[in-house]
N, C-alpha and C. Protein backbone atom coordinates (compact mmCIF):
# COMPACT_ATOMS: atom_id res chain seq x y z
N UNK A 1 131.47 -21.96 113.96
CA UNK A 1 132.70 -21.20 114.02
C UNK A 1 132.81 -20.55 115.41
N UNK A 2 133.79 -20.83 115.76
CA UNK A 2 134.38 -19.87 117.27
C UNK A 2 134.64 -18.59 117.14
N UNK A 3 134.20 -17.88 118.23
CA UNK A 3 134.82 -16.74 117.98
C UNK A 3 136.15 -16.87 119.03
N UNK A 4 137.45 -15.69 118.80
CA UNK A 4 138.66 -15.67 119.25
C UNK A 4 138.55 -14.13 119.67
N UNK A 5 139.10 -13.78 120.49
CA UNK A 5 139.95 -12.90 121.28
C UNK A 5 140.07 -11.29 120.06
N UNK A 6 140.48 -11.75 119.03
CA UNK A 6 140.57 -10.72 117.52
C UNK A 6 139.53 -10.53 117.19
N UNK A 7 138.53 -11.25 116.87
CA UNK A 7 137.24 -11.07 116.26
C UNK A 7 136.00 -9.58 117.23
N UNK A 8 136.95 -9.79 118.74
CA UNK A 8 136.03 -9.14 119.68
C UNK A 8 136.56 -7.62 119.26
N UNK A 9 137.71 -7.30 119.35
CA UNK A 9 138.35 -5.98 118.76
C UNK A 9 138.31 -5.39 116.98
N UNK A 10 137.80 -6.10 116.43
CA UNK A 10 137.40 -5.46 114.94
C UNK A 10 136.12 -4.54 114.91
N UNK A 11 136.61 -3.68 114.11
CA UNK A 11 136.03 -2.30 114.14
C UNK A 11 134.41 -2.96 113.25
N UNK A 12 133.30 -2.32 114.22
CA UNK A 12 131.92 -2.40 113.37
C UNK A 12 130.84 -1.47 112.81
N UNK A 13 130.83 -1.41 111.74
CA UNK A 13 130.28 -2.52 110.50
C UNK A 13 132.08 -2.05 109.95
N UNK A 14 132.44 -3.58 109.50
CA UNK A 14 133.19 -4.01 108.87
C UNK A 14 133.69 -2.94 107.51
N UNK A 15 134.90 -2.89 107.67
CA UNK A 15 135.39 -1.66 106.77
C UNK A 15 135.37 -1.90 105.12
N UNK A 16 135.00 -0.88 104.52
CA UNK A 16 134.53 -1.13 103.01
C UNK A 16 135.76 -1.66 102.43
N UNK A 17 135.71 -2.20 101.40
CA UNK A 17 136.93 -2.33 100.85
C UNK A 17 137.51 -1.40 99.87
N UNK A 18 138.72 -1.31 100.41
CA UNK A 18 139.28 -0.70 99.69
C UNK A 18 140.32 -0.68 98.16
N UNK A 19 139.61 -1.60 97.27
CA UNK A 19 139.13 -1.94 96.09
C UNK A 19 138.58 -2.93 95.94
N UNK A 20 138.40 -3.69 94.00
CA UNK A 20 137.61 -4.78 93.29
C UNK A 20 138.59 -5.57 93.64
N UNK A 21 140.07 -5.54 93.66
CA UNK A 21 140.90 -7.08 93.63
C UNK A 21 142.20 -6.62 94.15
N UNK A 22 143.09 -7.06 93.81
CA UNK A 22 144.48 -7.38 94.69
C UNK A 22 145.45 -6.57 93.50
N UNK A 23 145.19 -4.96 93.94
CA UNK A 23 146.42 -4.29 93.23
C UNK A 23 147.62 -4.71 93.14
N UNK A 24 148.22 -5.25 94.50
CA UNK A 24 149.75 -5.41 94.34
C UNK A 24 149.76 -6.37 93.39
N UNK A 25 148.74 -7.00 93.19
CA UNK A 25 148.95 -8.21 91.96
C UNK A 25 149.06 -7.99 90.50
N UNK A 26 147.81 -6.57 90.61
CA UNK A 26 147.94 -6.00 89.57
C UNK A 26 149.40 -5.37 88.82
N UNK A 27 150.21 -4.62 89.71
CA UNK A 27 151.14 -3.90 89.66
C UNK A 27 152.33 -4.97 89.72
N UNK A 28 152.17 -6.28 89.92
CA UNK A 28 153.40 -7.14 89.83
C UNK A 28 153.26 -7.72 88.28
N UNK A 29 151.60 -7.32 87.80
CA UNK A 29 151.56 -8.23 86.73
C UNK A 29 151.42 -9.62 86.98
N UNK A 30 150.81 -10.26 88.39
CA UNK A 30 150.44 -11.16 88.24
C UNK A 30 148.99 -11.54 88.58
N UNK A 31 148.50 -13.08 88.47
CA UNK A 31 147.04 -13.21 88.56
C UNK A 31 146.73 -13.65 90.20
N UNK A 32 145.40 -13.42 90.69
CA UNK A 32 145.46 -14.11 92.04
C UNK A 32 144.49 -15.32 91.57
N UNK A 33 144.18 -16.19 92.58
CA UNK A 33 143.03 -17.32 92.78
C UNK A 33 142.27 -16.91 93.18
N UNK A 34 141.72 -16.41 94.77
CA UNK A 34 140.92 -15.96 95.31
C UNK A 34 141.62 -14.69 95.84
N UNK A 35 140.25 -13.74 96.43
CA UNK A 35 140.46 -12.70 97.46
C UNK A 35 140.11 -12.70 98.74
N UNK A 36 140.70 -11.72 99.71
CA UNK A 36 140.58 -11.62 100.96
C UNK A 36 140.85 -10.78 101.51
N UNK A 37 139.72 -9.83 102.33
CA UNK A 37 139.18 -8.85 102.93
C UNK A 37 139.54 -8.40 104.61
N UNK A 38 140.51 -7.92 104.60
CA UNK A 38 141.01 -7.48 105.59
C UNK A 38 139.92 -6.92 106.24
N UNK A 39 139.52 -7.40 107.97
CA UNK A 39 138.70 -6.78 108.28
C UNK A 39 139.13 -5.74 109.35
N UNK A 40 140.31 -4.99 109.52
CA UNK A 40 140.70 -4.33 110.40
C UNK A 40 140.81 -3.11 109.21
N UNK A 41 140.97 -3.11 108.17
CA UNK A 41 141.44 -1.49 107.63
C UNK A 41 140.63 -1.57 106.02
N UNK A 42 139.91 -2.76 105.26
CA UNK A 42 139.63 -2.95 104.46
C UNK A 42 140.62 -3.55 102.90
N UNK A 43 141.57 -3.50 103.32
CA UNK A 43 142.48 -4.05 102.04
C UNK A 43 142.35 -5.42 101.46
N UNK A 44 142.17 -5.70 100.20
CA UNK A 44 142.09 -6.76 99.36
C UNK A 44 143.18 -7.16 98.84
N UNK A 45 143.65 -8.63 99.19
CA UNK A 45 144.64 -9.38 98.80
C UNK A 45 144.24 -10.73 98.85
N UNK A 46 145.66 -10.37 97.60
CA UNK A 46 145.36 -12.67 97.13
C UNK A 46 145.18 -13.77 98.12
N UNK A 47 144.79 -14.21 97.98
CA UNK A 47 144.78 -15.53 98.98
C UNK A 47 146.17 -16.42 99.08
N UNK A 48 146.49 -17.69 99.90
CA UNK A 48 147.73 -18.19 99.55
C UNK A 48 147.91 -19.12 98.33
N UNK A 49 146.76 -19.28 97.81
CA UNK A 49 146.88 -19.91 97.05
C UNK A 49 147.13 -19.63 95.49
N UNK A 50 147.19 -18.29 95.61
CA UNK A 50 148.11 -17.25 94.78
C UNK A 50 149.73 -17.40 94.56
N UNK A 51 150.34 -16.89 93.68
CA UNK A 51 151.60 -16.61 93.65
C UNK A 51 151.95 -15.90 94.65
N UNK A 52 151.73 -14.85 94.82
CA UNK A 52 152.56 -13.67 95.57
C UNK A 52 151.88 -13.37 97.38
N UNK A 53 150.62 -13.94 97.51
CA UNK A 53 150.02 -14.42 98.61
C UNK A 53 149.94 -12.76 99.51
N UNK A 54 149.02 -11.80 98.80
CA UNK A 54 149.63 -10.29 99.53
C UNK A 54 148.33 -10.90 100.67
N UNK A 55 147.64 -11.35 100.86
CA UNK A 55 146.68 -11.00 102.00
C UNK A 55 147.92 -11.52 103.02
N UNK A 56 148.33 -12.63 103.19
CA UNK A 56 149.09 -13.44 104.57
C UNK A 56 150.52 -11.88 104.42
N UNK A 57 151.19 -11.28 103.49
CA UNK A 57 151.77 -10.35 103.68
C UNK A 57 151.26 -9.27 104.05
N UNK A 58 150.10 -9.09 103.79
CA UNK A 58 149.62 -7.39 104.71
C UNK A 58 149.57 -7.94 105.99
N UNK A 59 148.96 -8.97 106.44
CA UNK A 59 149.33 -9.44 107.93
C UNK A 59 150.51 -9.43 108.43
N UNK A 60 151.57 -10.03 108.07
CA UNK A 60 152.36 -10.14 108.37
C UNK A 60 153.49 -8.16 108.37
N UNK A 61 152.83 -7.79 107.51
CA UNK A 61 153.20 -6.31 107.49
C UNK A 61 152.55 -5.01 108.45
N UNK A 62 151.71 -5.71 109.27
CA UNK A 62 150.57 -4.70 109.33
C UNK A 62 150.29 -5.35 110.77
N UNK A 63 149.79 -6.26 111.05
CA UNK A 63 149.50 -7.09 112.17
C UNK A 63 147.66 -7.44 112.24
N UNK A 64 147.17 -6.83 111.28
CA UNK A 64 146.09 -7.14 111.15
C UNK A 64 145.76 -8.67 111.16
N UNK A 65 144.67 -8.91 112.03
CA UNK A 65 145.06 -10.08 112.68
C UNK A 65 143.79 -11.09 111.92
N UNK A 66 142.99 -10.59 111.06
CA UNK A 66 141.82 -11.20 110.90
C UNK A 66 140.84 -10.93 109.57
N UNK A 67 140.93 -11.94 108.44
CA UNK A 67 140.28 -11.35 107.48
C UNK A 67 139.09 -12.51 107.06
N UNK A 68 138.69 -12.10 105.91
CA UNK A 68 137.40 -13.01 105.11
C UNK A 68 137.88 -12.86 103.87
N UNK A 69 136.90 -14.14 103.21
CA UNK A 69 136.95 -14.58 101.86
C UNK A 69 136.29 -13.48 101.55
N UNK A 70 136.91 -13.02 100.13
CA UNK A 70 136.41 -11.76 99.21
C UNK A 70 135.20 -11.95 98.20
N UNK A 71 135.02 -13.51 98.36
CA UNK A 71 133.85 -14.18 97.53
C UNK A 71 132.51 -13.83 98.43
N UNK A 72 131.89 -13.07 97.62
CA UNK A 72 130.34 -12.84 98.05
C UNK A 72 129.25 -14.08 99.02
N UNK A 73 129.54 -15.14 97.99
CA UNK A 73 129.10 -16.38 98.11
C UNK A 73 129.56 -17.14 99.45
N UNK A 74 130.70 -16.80 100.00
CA UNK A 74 131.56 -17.46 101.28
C UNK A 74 131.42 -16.24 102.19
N UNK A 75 131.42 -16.97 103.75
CA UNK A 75 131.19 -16.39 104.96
C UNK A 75 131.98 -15.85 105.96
N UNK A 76 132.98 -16.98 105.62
CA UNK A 76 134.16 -17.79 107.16
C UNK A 76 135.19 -16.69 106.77
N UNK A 77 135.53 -16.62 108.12
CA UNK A 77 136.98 -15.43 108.52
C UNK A 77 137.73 -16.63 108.97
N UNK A 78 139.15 -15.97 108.88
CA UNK A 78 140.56 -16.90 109.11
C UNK A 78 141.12 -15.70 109.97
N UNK A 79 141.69 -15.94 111.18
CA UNK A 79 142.73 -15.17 112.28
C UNK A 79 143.98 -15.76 112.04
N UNK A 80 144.79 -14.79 111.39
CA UNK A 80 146.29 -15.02 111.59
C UNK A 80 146.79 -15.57 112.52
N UNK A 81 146.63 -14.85 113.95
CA UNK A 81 147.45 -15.13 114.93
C UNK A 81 146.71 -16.60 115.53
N UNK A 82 145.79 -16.86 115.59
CA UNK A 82 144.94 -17.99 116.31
C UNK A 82 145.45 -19.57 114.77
N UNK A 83 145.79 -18.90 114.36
CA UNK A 83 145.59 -20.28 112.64
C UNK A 83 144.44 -20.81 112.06
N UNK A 84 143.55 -20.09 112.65
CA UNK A 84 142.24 -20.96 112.20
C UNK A 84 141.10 -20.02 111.79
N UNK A 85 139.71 -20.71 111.49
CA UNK A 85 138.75 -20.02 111.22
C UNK A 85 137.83 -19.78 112.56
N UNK A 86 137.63 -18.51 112.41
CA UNK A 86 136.42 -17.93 113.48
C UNK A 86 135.15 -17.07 112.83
């Protein structure tokens, strides 16, 4: 994995999260697939492969540019602005 330009400006050690799963999902009443861990402020949101897709919307709301899989088991970060994994 590369690192990008975003990855150099994220705050370290990596911000706790700030919950177990994807409230807005909760509060829409719907289910997610996976999660994903905002690493600029800590917020948890669905993945896209969700209905309502809040992680790519807190980016897109927020500018947070860079998150990770919320699965323990998985490693890889995805950068919004770059499209890819770093």
């Amino acid at each position: 994995m590369s690192e990008c330009l975003h990855v150099s400006g994220l705050p370290r050690p990596e911000p706790a999260p700030l919950s177990d799963t994807c409230v807005e999902c909760l509060e829409a009443g719907t289910h997610f697939v996976q999660l994903r861990l905002c690493l600029v402020c800590g917020h948890v949101g669905c993945c896209d492969s969700s209905l309502l897709k809040h992680a790519t919307a807190h980016f897109e709301a927020t500018g947070h540019p860079v998150m990770r899989s919320f699965d323990c088991a998985e490693s890889w970060r995805w950068c919004f602005v770059d499209g890819s994994i770093v």
